[in-house]
PDB file of N, CA and C in Angstrom:
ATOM      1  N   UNK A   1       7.620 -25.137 -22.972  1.00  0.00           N
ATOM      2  CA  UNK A   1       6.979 -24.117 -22.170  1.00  0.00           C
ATOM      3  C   UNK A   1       7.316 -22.754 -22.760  1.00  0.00           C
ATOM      4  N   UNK A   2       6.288 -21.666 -23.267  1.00  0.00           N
ATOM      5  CA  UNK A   2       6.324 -20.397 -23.477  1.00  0.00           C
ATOM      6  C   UNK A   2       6.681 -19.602 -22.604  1.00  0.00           C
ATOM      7  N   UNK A   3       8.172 -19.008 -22.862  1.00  0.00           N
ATOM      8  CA  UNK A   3       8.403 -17.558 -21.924  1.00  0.00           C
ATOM      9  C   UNK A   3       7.182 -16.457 -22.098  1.00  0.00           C
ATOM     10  N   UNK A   4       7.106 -15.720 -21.269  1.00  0.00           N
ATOM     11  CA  UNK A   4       5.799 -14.680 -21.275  1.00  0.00           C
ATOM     12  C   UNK A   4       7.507 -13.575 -21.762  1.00  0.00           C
ATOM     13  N   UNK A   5       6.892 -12.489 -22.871  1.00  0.00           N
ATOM     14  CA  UNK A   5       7.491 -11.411 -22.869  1.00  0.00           C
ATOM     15  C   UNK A   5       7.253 -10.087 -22.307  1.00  0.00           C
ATOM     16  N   UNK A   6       8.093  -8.777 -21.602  1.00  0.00           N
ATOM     17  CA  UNK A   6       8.239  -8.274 -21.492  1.00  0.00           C
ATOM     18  C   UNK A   6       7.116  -7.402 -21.255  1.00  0.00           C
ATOM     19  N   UNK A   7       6.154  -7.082 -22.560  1.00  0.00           N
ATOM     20  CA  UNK A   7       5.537  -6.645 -22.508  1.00  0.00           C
ATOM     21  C   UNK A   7       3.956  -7.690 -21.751  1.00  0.00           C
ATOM     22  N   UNK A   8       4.072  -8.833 -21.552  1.00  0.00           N
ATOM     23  CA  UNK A   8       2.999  -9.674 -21.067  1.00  0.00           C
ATOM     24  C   UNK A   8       2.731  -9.468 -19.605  1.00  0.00           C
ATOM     25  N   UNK A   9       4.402  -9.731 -19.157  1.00  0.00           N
ATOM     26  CA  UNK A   9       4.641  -9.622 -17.797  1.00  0.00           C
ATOM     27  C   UNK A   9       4.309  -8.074 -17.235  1.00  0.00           C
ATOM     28  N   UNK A  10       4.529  -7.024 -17.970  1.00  0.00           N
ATOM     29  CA  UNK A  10       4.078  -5.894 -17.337  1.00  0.00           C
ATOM     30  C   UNK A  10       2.495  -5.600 -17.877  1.00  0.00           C
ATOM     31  N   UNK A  11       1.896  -6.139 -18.406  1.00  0.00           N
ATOM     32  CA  UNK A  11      -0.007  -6.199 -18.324  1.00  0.00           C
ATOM     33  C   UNK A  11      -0.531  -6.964 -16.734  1.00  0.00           C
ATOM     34  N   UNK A  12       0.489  -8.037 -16.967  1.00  0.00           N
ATOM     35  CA  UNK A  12      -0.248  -9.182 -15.999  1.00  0.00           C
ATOM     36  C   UNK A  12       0.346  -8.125 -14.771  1.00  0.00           C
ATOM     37  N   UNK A  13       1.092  -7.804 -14.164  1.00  0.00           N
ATOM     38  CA  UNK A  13       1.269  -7.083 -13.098  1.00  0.00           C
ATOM     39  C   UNK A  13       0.668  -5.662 -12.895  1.00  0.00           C
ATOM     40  N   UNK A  14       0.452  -5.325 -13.767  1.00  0.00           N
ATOM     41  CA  UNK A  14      -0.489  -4.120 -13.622  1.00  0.00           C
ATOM     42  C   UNK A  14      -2.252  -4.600 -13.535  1.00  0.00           C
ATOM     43  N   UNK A  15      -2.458  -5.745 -14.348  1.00  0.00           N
ATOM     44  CA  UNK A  15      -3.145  -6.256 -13.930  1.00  0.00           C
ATOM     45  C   UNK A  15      -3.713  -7.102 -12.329  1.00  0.00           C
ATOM     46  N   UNK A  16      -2.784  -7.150 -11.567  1.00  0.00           N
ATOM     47  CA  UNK A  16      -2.759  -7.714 -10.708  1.00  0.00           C
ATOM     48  C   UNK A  16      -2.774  -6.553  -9.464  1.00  0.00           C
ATOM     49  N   UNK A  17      -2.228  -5.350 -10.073  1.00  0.00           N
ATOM     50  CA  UNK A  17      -2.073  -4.311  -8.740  1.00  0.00           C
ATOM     51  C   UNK A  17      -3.639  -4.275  -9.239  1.00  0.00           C
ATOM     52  N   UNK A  18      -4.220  -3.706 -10.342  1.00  0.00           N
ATOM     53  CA  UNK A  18      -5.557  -3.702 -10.352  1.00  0.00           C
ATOM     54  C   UNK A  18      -6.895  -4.162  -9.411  1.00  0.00           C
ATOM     55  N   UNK A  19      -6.516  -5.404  -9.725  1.00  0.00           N
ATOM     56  CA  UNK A  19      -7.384  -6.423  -9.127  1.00  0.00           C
ATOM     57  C   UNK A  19      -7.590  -6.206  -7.302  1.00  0.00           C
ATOM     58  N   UNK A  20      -6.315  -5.729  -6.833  1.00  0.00           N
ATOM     59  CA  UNK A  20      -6.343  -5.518  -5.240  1.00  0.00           C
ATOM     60  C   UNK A  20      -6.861  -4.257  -5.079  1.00  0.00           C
ATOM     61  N   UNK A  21      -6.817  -2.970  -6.162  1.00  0.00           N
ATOM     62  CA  UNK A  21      -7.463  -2.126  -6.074  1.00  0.00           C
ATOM     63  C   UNK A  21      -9.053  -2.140  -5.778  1.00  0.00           C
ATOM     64  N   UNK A  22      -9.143  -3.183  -6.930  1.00  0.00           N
ATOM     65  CA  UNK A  22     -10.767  -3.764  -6.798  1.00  0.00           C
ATOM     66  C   UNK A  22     -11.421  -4.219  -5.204  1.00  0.00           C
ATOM     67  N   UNK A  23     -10.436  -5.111  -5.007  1.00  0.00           N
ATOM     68  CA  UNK A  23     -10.692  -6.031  -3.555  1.00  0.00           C
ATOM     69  C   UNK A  23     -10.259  -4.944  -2.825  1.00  0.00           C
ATOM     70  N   UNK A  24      -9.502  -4.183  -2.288  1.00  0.00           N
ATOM     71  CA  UNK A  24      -9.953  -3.134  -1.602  1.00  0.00           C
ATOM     72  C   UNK A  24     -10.991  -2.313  -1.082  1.00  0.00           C
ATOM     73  N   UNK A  25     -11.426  -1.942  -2.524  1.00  0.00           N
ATOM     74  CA  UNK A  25     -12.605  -1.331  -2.889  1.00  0.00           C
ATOM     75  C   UNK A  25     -14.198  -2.106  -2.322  1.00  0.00           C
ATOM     76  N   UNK A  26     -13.994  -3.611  -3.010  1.00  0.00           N
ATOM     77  CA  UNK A  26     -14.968  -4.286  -2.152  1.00  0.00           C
ATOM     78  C   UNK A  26     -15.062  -4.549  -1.142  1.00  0.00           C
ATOM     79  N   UNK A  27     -13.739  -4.854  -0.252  1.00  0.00           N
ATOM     80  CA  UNK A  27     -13.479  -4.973   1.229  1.00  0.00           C
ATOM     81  C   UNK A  27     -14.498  -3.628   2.367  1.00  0.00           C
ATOM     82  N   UNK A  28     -14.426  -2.534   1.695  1.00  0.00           N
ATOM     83  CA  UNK A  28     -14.401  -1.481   2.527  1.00  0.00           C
ATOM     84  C   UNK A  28     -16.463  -1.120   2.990  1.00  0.00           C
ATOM     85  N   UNK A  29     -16.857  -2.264   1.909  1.00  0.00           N
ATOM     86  CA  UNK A  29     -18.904  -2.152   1.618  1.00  0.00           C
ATOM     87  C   UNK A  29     -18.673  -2.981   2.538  1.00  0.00           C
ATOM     88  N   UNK A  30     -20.126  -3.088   2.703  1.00  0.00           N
ATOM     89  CA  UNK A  30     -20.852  -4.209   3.177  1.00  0.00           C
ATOM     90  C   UNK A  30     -21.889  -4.859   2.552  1.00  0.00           C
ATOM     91  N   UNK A  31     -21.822  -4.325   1.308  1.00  0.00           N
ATOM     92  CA  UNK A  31     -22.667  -5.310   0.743  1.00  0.00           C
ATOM     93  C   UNK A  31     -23.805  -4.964  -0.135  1.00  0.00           C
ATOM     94  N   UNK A  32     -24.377  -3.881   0.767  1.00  0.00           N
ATOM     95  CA  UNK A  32     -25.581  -2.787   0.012  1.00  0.00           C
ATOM     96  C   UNK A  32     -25.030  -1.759  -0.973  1.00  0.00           C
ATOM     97  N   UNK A  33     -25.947  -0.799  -0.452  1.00  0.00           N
ATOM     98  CA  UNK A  33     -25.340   0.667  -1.538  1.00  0.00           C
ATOM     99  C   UNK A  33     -23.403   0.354  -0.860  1.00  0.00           C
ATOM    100  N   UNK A  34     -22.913   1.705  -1.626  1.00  0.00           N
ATOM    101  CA  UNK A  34     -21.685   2.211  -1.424  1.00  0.00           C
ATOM    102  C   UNK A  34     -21.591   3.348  -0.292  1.00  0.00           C
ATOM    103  N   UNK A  35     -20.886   2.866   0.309  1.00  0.00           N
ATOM    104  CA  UNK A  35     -20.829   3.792   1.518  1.00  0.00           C
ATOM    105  C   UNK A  35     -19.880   4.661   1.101  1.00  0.00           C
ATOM    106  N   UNK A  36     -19.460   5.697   2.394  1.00  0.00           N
ATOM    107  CA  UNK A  36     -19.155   6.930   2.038  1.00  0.00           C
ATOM    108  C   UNK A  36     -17.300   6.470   1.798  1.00  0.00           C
ATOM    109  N   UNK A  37     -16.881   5.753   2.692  1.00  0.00           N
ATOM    110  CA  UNK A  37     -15.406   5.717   2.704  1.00  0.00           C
ATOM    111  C   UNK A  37     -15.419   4.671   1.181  1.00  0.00           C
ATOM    112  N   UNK A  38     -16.047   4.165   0.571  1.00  0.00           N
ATOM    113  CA  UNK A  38     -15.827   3.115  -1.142  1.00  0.00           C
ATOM    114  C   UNK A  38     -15.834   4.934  -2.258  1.00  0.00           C
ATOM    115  N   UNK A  39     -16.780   5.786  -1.557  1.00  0.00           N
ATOM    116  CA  UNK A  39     -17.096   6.796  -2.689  1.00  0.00           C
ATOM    117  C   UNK A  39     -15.667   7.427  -2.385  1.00  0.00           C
ATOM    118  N   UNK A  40     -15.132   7.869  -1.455  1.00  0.00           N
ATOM    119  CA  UNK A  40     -13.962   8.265  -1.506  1.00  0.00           C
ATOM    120  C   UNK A  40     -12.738   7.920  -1.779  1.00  0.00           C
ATOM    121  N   UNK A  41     -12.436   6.743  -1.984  1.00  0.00           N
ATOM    122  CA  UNK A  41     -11.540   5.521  -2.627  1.00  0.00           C
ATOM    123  C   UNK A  41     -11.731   5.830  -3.389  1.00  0.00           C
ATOM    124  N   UNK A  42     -12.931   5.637  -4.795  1.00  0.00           N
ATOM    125  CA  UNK A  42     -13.359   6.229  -5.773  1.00  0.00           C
ATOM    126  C   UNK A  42     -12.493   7.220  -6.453  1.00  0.00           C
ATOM    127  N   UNK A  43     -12.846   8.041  -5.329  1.00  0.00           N
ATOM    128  CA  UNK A  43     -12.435   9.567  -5.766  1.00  0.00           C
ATOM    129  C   UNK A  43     -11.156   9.728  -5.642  1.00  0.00           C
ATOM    130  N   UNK A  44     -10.177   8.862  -4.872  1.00  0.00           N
ATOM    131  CA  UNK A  44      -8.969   9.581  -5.053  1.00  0.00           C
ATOM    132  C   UNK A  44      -7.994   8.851  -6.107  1.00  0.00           C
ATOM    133  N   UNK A  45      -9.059   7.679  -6.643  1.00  0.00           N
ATOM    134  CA  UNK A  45      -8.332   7.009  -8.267  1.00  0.00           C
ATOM    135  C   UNK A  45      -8.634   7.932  -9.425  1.00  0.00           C
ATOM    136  N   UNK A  46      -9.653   8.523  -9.170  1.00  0.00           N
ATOM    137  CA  UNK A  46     -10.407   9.862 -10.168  1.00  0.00           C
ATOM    138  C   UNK A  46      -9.061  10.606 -10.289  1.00  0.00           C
ATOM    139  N   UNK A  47      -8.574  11.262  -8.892  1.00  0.00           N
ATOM    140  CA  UNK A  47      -7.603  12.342  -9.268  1.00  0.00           C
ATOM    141  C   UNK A  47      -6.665  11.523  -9.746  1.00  0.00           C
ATOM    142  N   UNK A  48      -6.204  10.201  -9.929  1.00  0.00           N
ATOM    143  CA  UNK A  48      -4.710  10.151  -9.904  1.00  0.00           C
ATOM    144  C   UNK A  48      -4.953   9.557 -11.393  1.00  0.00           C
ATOM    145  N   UNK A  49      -5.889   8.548 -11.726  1.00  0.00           N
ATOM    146  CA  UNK A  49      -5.990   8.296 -12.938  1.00  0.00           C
ATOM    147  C   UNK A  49      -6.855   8.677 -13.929  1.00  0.00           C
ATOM    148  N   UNK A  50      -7.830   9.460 -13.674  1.00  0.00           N
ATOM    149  CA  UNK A  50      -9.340   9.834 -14.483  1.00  0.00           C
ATOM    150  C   UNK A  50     -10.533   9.087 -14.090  1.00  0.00           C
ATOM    151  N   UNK A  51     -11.480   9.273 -14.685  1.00  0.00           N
ATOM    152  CA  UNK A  51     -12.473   8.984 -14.412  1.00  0.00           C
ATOM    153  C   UNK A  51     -12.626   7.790 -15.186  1.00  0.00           C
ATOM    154  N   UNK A  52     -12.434   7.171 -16.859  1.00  0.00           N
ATOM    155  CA  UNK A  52     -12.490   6.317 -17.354  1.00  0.00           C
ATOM    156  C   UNK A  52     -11.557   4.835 -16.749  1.00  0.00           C
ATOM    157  N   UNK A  53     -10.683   5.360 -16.086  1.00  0.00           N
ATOM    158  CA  UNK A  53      -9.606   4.189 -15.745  1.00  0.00           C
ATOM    159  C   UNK A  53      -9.980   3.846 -14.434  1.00  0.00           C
ATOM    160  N   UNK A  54     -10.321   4.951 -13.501  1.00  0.00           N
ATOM    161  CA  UNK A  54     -11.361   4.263 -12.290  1.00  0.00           C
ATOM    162  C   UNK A  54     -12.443   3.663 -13.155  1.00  0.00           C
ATOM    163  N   UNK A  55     -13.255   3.860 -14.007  1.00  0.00           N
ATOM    164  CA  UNK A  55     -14.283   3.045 -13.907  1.00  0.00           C
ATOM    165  C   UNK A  55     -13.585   1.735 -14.353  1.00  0.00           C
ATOM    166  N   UNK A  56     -12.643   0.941 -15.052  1.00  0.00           N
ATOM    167  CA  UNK A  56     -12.394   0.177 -15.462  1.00  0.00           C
ATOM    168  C   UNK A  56     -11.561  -0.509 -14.374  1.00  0.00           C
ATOM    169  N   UNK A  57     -10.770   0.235 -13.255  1.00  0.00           N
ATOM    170  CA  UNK A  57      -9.994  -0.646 -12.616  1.00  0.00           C
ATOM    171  C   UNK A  57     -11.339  -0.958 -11.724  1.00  0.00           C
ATOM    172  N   UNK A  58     -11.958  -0.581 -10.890  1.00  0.00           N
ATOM    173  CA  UNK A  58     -13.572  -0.816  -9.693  1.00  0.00           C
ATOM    174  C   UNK A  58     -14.445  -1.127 -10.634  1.00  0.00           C
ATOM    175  N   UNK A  59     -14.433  -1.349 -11.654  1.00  0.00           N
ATOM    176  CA  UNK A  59     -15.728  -2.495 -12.648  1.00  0.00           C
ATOM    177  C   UNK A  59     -16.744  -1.447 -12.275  1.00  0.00           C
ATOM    178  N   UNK A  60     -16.930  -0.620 -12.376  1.00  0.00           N
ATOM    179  CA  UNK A  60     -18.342   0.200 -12.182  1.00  0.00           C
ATOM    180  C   UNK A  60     -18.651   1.135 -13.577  1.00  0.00           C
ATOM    181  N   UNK A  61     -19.618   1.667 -13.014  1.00  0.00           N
ATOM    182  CA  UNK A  61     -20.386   2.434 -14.949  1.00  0.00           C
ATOM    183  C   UNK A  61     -19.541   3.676 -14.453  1.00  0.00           C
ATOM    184  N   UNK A  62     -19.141   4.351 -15.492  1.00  0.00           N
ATOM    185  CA  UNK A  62     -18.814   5.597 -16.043  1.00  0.00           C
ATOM    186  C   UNK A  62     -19.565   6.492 -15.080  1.00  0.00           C
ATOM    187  N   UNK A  63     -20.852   6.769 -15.416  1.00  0.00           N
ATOM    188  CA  UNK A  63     -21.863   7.508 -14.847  1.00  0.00           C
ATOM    189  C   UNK A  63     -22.262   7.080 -13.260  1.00  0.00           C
ATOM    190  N   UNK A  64     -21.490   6.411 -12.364  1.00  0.00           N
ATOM    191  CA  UNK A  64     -21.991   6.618 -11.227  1.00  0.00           C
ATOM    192  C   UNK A  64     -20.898   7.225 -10.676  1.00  0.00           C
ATOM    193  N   UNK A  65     -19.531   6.729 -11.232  1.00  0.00           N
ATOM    194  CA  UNK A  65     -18.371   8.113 -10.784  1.00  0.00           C
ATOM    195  C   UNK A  65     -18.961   9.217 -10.783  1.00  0.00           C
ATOM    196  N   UNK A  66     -19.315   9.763 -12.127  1.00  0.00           N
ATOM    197  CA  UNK A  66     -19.396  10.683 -12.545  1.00  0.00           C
ATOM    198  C   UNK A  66     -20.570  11.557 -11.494  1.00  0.00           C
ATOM    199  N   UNK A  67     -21.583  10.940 -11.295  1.00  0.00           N
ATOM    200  CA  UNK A  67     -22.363  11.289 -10.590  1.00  0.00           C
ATOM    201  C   UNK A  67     -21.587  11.842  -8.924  1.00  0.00           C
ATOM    202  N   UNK A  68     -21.039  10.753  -8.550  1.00  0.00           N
ATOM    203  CA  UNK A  68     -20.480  10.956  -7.364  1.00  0.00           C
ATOM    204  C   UNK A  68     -19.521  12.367  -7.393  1.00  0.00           C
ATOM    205  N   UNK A  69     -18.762  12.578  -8.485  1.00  0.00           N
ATOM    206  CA  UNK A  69     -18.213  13.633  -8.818  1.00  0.00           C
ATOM    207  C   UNK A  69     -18.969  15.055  -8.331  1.00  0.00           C
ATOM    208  N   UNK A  70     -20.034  14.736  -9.284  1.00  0.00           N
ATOM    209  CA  UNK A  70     -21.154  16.016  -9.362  1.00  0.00           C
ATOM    210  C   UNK A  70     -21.560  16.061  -7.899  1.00  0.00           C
ATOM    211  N   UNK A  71     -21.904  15.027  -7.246  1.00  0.00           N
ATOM    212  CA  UNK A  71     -22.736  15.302  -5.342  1.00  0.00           C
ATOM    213  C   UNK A  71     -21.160  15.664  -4.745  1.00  0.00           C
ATOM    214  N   UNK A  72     -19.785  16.093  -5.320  1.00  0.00           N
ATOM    215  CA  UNK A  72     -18.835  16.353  -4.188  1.00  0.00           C
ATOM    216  C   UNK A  72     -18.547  17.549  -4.802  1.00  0.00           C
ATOM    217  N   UNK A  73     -18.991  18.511  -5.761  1.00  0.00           N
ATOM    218  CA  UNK A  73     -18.642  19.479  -6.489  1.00  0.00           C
ATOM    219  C   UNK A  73     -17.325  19.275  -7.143  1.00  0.00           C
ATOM    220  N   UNK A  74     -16.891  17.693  -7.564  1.00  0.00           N
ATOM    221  CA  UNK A  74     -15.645  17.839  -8.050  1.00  0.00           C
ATOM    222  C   UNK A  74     -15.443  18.004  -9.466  1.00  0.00           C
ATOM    223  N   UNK A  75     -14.710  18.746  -9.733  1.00  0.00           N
ATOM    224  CA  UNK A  75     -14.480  19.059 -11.081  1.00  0.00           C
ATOM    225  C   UNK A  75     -13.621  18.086 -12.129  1.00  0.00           C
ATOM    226  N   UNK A  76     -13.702  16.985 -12.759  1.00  0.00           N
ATOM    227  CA  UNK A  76     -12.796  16.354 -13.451  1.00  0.00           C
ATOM    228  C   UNK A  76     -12.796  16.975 -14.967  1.00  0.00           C
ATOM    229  N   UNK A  77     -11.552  16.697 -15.276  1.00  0.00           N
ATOM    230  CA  UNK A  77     -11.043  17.387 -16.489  1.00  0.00           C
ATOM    231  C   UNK A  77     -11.322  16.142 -17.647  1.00  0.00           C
ATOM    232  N   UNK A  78     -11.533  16.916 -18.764  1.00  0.00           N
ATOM    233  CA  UNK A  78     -11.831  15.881 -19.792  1.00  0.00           C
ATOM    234  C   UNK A  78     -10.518  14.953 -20.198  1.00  0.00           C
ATOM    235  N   UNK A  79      -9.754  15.545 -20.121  1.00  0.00           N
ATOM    236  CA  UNK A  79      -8.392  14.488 -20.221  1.00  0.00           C
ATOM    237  C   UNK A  79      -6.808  14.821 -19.158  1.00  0.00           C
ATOM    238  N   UNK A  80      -6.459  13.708 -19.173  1.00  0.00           N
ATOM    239  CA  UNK A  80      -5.084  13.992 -18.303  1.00  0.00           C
ATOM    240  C   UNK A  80      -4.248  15.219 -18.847  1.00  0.00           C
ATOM    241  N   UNK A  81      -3.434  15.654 -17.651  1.00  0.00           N
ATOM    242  CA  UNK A  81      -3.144  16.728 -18.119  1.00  0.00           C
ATOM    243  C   UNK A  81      -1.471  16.639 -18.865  1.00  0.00           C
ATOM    244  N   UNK A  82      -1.386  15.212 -19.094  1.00  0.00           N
ATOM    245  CA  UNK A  82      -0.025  14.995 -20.107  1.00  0.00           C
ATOM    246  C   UNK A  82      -1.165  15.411 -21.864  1.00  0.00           C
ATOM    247  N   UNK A  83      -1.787  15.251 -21.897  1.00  0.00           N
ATOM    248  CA  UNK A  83      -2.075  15.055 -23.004  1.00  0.00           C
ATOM    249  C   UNK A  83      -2.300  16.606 -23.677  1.00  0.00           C
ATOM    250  N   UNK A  84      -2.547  17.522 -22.693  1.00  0.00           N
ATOM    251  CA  UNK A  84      -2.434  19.072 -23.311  1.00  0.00           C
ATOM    252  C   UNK A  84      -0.784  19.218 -23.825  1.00  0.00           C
ATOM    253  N   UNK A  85       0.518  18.860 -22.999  1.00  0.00           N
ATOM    254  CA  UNK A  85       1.719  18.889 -23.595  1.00  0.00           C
ATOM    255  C   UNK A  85       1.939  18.038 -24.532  1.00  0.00           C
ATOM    256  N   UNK A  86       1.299  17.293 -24.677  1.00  0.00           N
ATOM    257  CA  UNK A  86       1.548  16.187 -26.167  1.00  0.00           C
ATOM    258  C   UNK A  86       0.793  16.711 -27.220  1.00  0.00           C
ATOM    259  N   UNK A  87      -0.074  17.411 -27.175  1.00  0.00           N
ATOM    260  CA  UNK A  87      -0.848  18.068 -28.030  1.00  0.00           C
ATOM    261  C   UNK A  87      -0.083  18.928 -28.645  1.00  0.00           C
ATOM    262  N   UNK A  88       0.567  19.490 -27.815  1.00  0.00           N
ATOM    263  CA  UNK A  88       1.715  21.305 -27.573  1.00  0.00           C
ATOM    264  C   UNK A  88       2.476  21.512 -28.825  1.00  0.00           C
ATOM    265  N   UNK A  89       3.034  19.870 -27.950  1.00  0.00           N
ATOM    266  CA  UNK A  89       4.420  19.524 -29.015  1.00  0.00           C
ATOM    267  C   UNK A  89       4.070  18.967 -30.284  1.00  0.00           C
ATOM    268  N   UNK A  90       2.678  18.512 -30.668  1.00  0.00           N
ATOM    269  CA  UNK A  90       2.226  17.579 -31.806  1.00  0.00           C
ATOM    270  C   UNK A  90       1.840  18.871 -32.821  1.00  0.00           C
ATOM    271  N   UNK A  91       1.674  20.146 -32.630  1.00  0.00           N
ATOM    272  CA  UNK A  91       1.381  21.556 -33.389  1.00  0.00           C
ATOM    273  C   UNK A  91       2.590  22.194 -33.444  1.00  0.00           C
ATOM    274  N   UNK A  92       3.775  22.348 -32.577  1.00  0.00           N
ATOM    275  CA  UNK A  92       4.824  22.507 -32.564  1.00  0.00           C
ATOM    276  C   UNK A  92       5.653  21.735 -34.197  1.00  0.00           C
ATOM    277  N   UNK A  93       5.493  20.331 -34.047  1.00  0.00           N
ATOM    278  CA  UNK A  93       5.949  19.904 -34.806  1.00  0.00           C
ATOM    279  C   UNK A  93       5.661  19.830 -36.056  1.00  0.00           C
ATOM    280  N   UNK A  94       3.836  19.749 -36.306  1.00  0.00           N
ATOM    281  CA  UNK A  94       3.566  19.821 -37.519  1.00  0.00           C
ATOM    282  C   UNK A  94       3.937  21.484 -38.400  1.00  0.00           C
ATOM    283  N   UNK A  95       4.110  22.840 -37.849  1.00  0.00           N
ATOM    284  CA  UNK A  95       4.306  24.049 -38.008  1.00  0.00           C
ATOM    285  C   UNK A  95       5.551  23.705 -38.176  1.00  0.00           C
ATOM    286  N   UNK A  96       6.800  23.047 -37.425  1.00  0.00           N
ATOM    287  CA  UNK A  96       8.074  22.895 -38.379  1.00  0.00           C
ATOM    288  C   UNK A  96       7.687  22.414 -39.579  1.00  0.00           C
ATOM    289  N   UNK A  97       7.434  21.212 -39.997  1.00  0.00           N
ATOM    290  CA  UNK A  97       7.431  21.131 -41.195  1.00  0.00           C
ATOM    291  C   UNK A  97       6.637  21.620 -42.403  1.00  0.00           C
ATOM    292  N   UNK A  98       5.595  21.857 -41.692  1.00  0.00           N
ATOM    293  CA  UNK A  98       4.775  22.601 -42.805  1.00  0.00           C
ATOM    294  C   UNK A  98       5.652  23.974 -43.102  1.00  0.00           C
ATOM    295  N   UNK A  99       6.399  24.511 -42.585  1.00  0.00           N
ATOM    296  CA  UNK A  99       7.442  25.718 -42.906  1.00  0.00           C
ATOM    297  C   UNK A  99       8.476  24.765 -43.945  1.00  0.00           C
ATOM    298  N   UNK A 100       8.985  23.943 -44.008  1.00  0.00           N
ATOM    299  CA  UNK A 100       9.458  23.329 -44.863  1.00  0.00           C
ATOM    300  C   UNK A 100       9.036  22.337 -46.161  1.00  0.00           C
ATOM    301  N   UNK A 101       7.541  23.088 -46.101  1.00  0.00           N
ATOM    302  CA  UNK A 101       6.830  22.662 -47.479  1.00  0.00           C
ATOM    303  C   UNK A 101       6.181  20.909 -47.351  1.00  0.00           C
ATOM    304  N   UNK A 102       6.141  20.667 -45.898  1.00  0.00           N
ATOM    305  CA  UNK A 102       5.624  19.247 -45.822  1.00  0.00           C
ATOM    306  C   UNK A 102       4.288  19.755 -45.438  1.00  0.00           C
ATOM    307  N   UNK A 103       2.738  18.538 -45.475  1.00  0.00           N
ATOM    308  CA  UNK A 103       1.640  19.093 -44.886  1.00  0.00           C
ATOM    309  C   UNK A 103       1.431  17.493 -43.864  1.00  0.00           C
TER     310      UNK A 103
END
């Protein structure tokens, strides 16, 4: 029998909080369009994870977030906002060395 490693076991469990995100999400329809309390579920995975990772954890297109976005005047940012300080530090670092004759 194969041990699962470390890194398996934390996919499959993130995978799994996923999945209840989903069933949540479906729990809350009835079946037709998306009602107003599924669009707002929606929206508050938007703020916490983006717009690409809601569409992937609720299986839905890109563009109907997005849409829903636009009918609530919400503004989403093109990327998380770790990734402006990783950027920061990634020009930070290349300017050290390029001062020390590396490119």
């Amino acid at each position: 029998m194969a041990t699962m490693s470390t890194r398996e076991m934390i996919i499959q469990s993130q995978q799994a909080i996923y999945d209840e995100m989903r069933a949540t999400f479906e729990a809350m329809g009835t079946g037709g369009r998306y009602c107003q309390e599924q669009k707002d579920y929606a929206l508050n995975l938007i703020d916490i994870y983006g717009v690409r990772a809601a569409s992937r954890i609720l299986r839905l297109p890109r563009r109907t977030l997005q849409r829903w976005c636009r009918e609530q005047s919400k503004h989403v940012r093109r990327c998380p906002a770790w990734v402006y300080s990783w950027a920061a530090k990634r020009r930070q670092r290349r300017e050290f060395w390029a001062g020390r004759g590396y490119r």
